[in-house]
C-alpha atoms as a PDB file:
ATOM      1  CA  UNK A   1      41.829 218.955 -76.195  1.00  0.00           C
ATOM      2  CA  UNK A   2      42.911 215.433 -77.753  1.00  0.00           C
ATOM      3  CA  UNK A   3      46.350 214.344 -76.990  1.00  0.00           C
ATOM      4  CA  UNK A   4      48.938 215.301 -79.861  1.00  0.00           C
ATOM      5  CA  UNK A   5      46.671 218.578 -80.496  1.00  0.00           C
ATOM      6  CA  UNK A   6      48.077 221.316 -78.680  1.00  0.00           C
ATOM      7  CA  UNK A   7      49.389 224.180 -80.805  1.00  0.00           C
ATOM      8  CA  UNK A   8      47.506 222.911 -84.331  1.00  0.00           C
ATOM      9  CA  UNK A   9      45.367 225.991 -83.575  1.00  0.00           C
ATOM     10  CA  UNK A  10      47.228 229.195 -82.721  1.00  0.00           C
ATOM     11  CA  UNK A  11      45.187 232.566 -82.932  1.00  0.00           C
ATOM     12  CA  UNK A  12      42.455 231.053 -85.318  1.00  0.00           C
ATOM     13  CA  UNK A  13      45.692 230.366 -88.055  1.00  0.00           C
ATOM     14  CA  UNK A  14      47.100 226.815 -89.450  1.00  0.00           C
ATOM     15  CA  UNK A  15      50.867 226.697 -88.785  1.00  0.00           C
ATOM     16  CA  UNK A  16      52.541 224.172 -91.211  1.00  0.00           C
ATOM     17  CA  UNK A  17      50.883 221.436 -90.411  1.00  0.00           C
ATOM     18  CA  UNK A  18      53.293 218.607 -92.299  1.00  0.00           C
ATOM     19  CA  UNK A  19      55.925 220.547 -89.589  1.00  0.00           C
ATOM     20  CA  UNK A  20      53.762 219.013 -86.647  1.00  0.00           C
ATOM     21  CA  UNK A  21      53.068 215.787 -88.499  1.00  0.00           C
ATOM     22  CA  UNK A  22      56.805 215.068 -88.970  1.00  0.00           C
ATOM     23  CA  UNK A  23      57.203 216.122 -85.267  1.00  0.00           C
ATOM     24  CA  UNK A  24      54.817 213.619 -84.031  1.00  0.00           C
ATOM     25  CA  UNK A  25      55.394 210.784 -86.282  1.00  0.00           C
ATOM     26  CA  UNK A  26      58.447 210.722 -87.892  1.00  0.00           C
ATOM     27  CA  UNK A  27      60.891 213.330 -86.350  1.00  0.00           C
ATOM     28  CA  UNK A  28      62.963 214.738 -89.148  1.00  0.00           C
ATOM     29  CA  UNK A  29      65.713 215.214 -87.052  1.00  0.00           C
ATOM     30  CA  UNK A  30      65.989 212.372 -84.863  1.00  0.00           C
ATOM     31  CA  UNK A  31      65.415 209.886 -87.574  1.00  0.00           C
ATOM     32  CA  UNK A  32      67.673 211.734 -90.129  1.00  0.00           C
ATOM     33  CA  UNK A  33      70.956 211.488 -87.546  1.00  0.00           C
ATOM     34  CA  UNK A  34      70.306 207.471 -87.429  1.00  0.00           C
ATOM     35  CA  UNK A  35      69.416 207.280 -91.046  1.00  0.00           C
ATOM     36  CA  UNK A  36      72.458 208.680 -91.563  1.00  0.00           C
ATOM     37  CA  UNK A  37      74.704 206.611 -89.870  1.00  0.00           C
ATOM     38  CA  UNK A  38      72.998 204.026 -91.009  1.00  0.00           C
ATOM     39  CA  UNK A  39      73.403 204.556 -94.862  1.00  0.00           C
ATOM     40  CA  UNK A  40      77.164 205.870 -94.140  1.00  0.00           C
ATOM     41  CA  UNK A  41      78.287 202.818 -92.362  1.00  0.00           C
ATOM     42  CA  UNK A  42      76.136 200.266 -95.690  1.00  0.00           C
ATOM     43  CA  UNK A  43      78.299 202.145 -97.968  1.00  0.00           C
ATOM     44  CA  UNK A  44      81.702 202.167 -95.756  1.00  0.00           C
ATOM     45  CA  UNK A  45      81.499 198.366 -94.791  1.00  0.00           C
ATOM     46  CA  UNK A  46      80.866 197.623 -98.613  1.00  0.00           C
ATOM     47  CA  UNK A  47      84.011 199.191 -99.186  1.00  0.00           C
ATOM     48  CA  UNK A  48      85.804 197.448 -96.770  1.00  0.00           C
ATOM     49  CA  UNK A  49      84.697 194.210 -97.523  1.00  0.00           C
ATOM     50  CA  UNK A  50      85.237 194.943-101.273  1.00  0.00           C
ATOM     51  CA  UNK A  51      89.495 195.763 -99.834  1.00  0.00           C
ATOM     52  CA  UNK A  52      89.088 199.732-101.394  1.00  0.00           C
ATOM     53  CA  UNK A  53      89.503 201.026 -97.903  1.00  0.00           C
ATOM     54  CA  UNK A  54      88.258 204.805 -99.360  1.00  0.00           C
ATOM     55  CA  UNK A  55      85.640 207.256 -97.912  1.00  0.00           C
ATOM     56  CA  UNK A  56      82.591 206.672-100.214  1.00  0.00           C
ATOM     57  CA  UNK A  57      81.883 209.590-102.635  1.00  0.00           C
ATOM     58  CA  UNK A  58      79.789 212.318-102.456  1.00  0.00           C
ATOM     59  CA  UNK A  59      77.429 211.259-104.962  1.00  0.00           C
ATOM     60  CA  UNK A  60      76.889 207.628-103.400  1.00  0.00           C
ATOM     61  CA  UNK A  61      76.508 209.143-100.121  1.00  0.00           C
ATOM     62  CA  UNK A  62      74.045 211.235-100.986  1.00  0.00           C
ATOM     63  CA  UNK A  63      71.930 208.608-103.125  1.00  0.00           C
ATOM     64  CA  UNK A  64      72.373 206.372-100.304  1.00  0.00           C
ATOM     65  CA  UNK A  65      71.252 208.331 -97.226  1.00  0.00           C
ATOM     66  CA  UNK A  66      68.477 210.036 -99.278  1.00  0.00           C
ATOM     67  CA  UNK A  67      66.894 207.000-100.212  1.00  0.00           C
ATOM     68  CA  UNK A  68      67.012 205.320 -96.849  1.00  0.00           C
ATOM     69  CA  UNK A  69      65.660 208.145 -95.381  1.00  0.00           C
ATOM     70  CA  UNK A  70      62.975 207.816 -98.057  1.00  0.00           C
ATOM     71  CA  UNK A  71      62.185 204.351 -97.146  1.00  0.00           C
ATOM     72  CA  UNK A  72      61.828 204.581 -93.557  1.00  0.00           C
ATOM     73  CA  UNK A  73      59.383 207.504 -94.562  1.00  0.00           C
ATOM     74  CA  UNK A  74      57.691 205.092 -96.803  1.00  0.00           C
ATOM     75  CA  UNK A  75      57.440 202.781 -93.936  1.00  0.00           C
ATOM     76  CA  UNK A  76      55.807 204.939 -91.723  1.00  0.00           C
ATOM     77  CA  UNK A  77      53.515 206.235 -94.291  1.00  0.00           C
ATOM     78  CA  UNK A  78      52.721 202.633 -94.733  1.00  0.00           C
ATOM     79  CA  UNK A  79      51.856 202.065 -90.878  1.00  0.00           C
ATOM     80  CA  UNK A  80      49.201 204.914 -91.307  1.00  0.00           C
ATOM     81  CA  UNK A  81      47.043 203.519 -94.483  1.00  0.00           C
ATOM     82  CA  UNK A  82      47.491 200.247 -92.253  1.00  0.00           C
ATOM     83  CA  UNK A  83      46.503 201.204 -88.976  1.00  0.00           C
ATOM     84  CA  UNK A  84      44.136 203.521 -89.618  1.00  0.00           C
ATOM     85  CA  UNK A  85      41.024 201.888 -88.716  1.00  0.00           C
ATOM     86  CA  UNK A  86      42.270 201.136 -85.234  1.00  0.00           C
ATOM     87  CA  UNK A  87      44.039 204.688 -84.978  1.00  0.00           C
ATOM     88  CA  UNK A  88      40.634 206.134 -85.654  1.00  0.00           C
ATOM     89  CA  UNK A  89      38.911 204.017 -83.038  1.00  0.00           C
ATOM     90  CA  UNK A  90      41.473 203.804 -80.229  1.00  0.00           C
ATOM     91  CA  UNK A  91      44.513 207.130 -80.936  1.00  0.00           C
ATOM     92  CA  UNK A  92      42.139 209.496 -82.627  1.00  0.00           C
ATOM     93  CA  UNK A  93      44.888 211.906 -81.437  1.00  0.00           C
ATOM     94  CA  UNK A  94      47.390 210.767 -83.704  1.00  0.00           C
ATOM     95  CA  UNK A  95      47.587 213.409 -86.714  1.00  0.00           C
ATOM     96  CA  UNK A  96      45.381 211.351 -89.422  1.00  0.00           C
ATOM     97  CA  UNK A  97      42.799 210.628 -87.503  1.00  0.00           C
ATOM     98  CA  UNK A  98      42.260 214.013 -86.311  1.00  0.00           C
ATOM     99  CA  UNK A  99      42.045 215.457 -89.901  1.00  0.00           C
ATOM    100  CA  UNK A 100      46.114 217.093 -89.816  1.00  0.00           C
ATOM    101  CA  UNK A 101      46.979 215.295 -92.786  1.00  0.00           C
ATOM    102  CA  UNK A 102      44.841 212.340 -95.159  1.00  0.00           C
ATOM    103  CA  UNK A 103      45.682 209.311 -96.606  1.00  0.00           C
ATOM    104  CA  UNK A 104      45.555 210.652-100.294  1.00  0.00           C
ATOM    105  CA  UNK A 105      48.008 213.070 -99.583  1.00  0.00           C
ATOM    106  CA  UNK A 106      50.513 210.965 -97.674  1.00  0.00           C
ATOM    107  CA  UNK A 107      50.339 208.699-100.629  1.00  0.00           C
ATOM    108  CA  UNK A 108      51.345 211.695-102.726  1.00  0.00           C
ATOM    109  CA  UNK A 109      54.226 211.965-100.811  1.00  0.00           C
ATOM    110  CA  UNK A 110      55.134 208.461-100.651  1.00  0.00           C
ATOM    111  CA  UNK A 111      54.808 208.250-104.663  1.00  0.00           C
ATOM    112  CA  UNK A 112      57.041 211.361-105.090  1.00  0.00           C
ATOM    113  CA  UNK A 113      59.247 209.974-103.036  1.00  0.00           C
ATOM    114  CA  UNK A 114      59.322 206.992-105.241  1.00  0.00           C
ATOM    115  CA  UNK A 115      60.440 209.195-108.382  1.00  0.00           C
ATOM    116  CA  UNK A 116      63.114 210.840-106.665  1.00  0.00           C
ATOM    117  CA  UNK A 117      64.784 207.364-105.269  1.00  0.00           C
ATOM    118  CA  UNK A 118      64.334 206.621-109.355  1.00  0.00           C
ATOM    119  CA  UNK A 119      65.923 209.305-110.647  1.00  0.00           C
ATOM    120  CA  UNK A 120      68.984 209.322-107.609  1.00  0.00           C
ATOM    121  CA  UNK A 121      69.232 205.541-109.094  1.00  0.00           C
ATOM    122  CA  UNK A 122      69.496 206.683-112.654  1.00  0.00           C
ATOM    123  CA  UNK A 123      71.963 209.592-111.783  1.00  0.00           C
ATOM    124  CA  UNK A 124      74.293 207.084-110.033  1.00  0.00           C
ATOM    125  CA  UNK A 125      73.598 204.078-111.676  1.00  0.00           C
ATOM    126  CA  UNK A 126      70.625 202.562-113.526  1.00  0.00           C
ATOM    127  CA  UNK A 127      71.595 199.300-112.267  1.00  0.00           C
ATOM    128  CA  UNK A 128      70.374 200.224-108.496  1.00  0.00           C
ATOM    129  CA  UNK A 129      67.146 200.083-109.852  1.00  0.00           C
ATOM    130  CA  UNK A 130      67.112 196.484-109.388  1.00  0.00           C
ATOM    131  CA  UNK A 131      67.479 196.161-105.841  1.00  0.00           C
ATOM    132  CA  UNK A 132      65.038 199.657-105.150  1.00  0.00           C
ATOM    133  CA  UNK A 133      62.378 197.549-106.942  1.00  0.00           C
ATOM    134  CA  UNK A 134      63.239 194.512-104.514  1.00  0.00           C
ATOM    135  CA  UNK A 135      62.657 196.335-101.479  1.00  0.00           C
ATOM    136  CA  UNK A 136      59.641 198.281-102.737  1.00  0.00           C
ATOM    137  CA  UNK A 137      57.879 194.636-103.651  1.00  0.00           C
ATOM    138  CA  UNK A 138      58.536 193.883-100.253  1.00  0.00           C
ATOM    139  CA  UNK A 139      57.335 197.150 -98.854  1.00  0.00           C
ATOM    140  CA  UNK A 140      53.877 196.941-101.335  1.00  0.00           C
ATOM    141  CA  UNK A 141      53.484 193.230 -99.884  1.00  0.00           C
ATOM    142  CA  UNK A 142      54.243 194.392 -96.018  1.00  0.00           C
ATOM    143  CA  UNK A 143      51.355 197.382 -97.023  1.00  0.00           C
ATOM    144  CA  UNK A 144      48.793 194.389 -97.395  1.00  0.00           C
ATOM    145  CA  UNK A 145      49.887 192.220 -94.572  1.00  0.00           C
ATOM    146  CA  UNK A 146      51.154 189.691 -97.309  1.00  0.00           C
ATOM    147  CA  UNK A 147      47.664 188.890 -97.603  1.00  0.00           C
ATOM    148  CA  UNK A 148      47.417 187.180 -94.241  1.00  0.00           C
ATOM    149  CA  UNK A 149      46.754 189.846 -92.009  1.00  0.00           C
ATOM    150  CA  UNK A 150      44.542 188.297 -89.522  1.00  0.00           C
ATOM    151  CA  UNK A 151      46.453 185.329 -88.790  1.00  0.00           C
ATOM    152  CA  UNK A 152      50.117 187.072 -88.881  1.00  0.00           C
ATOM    153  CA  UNK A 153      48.449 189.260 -86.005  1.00  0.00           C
ATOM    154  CA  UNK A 154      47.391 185.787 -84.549  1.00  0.00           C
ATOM    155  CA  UNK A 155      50.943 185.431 -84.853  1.00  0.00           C
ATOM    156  CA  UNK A 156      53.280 188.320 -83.112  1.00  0.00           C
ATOM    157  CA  UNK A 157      56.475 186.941 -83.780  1.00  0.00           C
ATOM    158  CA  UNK A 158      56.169 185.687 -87.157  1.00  0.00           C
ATOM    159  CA  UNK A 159      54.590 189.140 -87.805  1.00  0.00           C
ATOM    160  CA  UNK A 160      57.529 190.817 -86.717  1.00  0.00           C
ATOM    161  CA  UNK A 161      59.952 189.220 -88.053  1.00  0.00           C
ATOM    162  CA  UNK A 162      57.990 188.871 -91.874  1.00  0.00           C
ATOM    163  CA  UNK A 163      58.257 193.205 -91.329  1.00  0.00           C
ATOM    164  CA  UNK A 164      62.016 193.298 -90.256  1.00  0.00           C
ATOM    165  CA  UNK A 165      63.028 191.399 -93.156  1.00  0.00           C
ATOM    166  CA  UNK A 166      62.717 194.918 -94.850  1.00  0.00           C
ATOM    167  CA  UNK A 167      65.721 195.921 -93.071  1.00  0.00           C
ATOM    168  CA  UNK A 168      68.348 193.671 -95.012  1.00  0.00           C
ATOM    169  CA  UNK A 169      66.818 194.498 -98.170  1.00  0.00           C
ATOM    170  CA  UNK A 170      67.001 198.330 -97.525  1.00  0.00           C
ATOM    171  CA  UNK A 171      70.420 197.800 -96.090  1.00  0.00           C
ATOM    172  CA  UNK A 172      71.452 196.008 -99.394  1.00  0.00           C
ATOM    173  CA  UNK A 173      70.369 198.990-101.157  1.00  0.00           C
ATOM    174  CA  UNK A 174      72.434 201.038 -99.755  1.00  0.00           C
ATOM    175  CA  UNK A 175      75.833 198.828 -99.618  1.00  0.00           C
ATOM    176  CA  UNK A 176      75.077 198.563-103.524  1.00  0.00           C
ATOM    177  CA  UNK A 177      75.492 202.340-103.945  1.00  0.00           C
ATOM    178  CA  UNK A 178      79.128 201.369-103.189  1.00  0.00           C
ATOM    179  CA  UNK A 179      79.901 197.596-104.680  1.00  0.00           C
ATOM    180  CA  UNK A 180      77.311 197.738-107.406  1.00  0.00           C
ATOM    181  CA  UNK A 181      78.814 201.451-108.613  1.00  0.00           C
ATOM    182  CA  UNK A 182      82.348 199.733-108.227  1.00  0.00           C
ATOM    183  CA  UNK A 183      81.297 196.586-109.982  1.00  0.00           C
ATOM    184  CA  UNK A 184      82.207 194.057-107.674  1.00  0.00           C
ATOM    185  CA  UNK A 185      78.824 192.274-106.792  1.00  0.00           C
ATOM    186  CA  UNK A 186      80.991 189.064-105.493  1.00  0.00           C
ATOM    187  CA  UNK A 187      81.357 191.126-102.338  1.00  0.00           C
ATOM    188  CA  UNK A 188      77.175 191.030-101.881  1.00  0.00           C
ATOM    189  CA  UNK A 189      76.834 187.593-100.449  1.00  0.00           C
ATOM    190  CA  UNK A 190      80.242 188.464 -98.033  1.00  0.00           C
ATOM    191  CA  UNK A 191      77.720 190.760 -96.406  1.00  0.00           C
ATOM    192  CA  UNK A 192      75.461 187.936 -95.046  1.00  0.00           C
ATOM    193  CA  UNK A 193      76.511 188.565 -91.369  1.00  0.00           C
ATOM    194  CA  UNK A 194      76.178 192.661 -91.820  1.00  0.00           C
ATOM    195  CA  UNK A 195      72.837 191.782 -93.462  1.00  0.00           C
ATOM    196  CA  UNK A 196      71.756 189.686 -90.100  1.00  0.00           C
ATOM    197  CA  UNK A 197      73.178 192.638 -88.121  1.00  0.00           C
ATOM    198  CA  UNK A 198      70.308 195.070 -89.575  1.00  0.00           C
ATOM    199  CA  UNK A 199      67.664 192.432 -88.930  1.00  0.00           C
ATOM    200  CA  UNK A 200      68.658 191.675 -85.763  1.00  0.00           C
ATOM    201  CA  UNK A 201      68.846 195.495 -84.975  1.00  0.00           C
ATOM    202  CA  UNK A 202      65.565 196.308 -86.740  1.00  0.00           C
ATOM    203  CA  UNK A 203      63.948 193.870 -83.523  1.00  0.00           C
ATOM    204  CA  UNK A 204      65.972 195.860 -81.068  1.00  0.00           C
ATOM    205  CA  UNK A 205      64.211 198.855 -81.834  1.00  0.00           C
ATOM    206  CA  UNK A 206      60.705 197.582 -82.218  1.00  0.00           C
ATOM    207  CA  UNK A 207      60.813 195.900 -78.883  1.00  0.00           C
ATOM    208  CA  UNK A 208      62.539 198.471 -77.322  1.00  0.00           C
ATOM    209  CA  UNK A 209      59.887 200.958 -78.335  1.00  0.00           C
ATOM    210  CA  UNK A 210      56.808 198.540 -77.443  1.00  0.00           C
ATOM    211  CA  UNK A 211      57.912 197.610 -74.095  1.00  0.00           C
ATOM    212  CA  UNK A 212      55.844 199.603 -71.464  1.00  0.00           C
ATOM    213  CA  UNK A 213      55.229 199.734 -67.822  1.00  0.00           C
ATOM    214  CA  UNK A 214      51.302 198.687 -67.102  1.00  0.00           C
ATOM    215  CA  UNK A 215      50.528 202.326 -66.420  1.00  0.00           C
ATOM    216  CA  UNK A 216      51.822 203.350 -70.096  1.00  0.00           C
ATOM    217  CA  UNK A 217      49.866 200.499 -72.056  1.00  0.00           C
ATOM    218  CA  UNK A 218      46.725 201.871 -74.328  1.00  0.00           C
ATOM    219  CA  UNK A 219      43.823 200.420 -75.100  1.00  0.00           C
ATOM    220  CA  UNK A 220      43.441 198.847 -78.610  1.00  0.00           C
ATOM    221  CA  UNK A 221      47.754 199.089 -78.700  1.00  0.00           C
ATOM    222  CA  UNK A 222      49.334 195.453 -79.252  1.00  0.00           C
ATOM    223  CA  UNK A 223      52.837 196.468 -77.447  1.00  0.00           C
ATOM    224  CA  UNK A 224      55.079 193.043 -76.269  1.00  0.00           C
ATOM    225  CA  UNK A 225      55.012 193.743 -72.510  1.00  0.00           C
ATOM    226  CA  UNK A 226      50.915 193.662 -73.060  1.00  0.00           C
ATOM    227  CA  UNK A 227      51.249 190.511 -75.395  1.00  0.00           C
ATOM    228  CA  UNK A 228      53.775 188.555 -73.492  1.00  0.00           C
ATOM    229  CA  UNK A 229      53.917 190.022 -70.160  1.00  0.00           C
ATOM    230  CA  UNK A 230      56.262 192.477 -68.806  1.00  0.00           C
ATOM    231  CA  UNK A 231      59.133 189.752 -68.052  1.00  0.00           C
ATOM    232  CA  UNK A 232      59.057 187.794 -71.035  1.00  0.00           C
ATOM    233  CA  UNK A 233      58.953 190.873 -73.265  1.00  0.00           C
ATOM    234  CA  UNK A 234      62.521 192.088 -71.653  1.00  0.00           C
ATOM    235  CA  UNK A 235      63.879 188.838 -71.859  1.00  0.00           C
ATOM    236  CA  UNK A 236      62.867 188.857 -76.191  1.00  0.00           C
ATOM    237  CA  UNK A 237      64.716 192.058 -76.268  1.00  0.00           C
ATOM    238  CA  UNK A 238      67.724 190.787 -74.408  1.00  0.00           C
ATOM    239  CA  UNK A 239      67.999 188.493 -76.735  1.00  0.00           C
ATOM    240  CA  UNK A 240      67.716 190.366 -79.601  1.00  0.00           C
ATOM    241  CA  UNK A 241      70.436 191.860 -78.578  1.00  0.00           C
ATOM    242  CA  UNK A 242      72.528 189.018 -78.284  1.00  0.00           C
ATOM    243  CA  UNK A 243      71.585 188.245 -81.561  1.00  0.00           C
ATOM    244  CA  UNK A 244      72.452 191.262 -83.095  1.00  0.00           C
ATOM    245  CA  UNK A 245      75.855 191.300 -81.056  1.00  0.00           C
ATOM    246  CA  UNK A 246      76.795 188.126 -82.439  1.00  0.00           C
ATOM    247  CA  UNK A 247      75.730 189.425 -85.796  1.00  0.00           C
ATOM    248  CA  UNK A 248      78.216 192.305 -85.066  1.00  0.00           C
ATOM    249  CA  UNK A 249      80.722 190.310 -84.259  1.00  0.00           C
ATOM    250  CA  UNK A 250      80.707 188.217 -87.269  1.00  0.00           C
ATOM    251  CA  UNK A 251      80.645 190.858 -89.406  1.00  0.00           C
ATOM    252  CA  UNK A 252      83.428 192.439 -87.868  1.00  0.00           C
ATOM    253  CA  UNK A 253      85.339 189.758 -88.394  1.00  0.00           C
ATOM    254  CA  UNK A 254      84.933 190.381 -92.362  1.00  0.00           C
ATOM    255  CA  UNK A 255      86.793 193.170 -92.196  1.00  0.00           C
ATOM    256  CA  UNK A 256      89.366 192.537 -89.719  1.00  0.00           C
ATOM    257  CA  UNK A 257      87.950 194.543 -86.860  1.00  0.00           C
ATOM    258  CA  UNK A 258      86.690 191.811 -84.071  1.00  0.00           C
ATOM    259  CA  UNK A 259      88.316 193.082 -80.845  1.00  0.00           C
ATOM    260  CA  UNK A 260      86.707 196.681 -80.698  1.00  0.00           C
ATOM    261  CA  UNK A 261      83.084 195.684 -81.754  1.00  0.00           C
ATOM    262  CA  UNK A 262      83.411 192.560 -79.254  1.00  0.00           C
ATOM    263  CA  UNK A 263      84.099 195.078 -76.711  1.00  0.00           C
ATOM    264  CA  UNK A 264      81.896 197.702 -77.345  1.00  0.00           C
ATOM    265  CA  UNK A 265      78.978 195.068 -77.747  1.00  0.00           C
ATOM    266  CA  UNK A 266      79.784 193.128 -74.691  1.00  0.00           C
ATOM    267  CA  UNK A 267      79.520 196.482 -72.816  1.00  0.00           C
ATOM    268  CA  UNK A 268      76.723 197.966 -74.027  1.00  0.00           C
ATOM    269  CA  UNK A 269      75.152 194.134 -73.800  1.00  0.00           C
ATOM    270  CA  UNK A 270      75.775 194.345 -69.774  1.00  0.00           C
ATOM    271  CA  UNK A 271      74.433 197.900 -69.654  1.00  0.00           C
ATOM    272  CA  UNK A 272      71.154 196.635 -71.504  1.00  0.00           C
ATOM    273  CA  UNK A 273      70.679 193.482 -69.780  1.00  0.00           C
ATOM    274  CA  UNK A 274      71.132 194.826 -66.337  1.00  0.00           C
ATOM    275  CA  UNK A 275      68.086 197.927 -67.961  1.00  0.00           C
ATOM    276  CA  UNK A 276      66.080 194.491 -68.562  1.00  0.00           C
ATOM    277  CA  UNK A 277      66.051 192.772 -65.600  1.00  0.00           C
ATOM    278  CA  UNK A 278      65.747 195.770 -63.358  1.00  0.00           C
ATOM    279  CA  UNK A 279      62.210 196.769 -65.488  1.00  0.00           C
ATOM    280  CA  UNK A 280      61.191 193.565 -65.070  1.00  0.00           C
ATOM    281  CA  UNK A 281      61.503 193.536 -61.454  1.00  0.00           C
ATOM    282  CA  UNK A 282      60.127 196.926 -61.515  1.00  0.00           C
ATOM    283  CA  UNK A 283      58.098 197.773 -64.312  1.00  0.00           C
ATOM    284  CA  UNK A 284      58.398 201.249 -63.826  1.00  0.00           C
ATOM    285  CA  UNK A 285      57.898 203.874 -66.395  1.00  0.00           C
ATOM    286  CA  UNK A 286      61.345 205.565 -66.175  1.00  0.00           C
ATOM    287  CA  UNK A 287      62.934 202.429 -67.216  1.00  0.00           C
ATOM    288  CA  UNK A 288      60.698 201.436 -69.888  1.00  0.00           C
ATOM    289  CA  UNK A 289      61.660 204.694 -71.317  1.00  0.00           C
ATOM    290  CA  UNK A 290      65.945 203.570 -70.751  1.00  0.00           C
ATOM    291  CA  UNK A 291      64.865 200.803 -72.631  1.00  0.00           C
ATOM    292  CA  UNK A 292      63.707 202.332 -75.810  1.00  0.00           C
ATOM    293  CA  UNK A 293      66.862 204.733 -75.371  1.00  0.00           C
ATOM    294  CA  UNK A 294      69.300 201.829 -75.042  1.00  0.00           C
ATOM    295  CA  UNK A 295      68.390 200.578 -77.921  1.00  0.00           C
ATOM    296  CA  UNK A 296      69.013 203.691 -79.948  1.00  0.00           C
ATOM    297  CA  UNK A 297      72.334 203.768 -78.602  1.00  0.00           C
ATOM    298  CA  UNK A 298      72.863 199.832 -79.513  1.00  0.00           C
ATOM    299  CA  UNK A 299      72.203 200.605 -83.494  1.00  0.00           C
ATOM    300  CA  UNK A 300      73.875 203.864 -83.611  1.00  0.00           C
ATOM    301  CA  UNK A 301      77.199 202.032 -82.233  1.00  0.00           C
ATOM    302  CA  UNK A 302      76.949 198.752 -83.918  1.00  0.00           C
ATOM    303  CA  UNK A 303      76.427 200.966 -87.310  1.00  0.00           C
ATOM    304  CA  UNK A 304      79.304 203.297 -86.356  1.00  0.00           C
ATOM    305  CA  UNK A 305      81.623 200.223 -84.967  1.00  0.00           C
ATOM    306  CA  UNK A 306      80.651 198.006 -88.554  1.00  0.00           C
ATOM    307  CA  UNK A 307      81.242 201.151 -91.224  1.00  0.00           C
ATOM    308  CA  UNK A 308      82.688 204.364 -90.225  1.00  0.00           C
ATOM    309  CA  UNK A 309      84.887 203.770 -87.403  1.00  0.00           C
ATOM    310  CA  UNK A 310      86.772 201.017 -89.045  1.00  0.00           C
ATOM    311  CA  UNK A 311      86.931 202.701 -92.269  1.00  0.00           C
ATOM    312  CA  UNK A 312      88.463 205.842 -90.572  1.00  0.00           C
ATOM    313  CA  UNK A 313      91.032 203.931 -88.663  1.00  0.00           C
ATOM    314  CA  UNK A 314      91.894 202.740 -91.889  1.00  0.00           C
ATOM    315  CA  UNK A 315      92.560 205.716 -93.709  1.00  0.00           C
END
């Protein structure tokens, strides 16, 4: 049985299979708890910058987190139209390939979700439509490769960093559920250094989660550590990090909360770097795996350290 099968067949009977697709590749759960912070703390540090100081509303909130979550779904759905000719050759485990789900109907889903980011816009305010269309340009572009496929996979850093520039723009989105709604749109080009902070981030993860001991690397799969070598693919993501610490830092300043992000990122920075240099003495699965982890644990506490905490020590 191909890997990523087991239990699609129970008894002769279908289960749900959009329940195992969602489990495979994007994990409801998981991904909704970072989503979530990570809509939260757009709206709270828009407030704070904007001087308001209150908890965003309900309505805002929910625009704002439902339509993230939306995009990142969009982005994966994306990642399966494009990589579906190598998925087929090389993972023919992964759900599409193996027939769980097609392409048609994942574009269904992607263009439904599409009406109901609309329509949240329109409920909260028509204006937001302006910066959804923004992102979804650069989404429809990142969809094609911008045209250049061939030579921005030629190209892995430039390729990365053309597809993490979708970060900021989502991330605008959502901080203009909060400053667009309160019409103050002064306070969008404050958020330069929180805007950084979600680029920065967005490489964080995608090394983190492409950086693989030899025994873990597939055939046909472009991770870093394959690309660059074990070593130099650590040292990228320790850097990263130090990028998006800085970021962090800046931001923080904004709104008047340096010390505690300085010293949860200088921390967590140790923690991380110490992860990196031990895998690439080692190269060993287990930490490969602390890696990817780590860096979870990076966004989810710059997010929290940028938006929420700070807001709540406010009120």
């Amino acid at each position: 049985m191909n890997k990523g099968s087991t239990g699609i067949m129970e008894n002769g009977i279908m289960p749900n299979r959009w329940w195992i697709y969602q489990k495979e590749r994007f994990p409801v759960f998981k991904h909704g708890i970072l989503i979530l912070v990570f809509s939260l703390s757009a709206l709270c540090y828009s407030s704070l910058l904007r001087g308001d100081g209150a908890w965003p509303s309900l309505l805002a909130m929910t625009v704002s987190f439902v339509s993230v979550f939306i995009f990142f779904l969009m982005l994966r759905i994306a990642d399966e139209f494009k990589d579906f000719d190598e998925d087929t050759r090389y993972r023919p485990y992964r759900p599409v390939p193996r027939g769980l789900v097609t392409l048609p109907e994942l574009a269904t889903v992607a263009v439904l979700g599409g009406f109901i980011q609309a329509g949240l816009c329109l409920w909260l305010e028509p204006k937001l439509l302006l910066p959804l269309a923004a992102a979804w340009s650069y989404l429809a572009l990142m969809s094609k490769e911008f045209f250049v496929g061939e030579w921005l996979k030629a190209h892995p850093l430039l390729y990365m960093f053309s597809h993490m520039v979708i970060m900021p723009l989502i991330v605008f989105f959502a901080m203009a559920c909060d400053w667009l709604v309160a019409g103050t749109p002064g306070i969008a080009t404050d958020a330069a250094w929180f805007l950084a902070v979600s680029f920065f981030g967005g490489i964080v993860i995608e090394l983190g989660r492409k950086i693989r001991a030899p025994e873990d690397e597939e055939t046909g799969v472009d991770t870093y550590s394959r690309l660059w070598g074990p070593g130099a693919a650590a040292s990228a993501w320790v850097a990263a990090l130090a990028s998006s610490g800085i970021s962090a830092c800046l931001a923080a300043h904004e709104i008047g909360f340096l010390t505690p992000v300085a010293a949860v990122s200088g921390l967590l920075f140790v923690w991380a770097a110490l992860a990196s240099y031990r895998f690439a003495l080692t190269r060993s699965h287990s930490l490969s795996k602390h890696i990817e982890n780590i860096a979870g644990i990076w966004i989810l506490a710059m997010y929290l350290m940028l938006g929420v905490i700070p807001l709540l020590v406010r009120l």
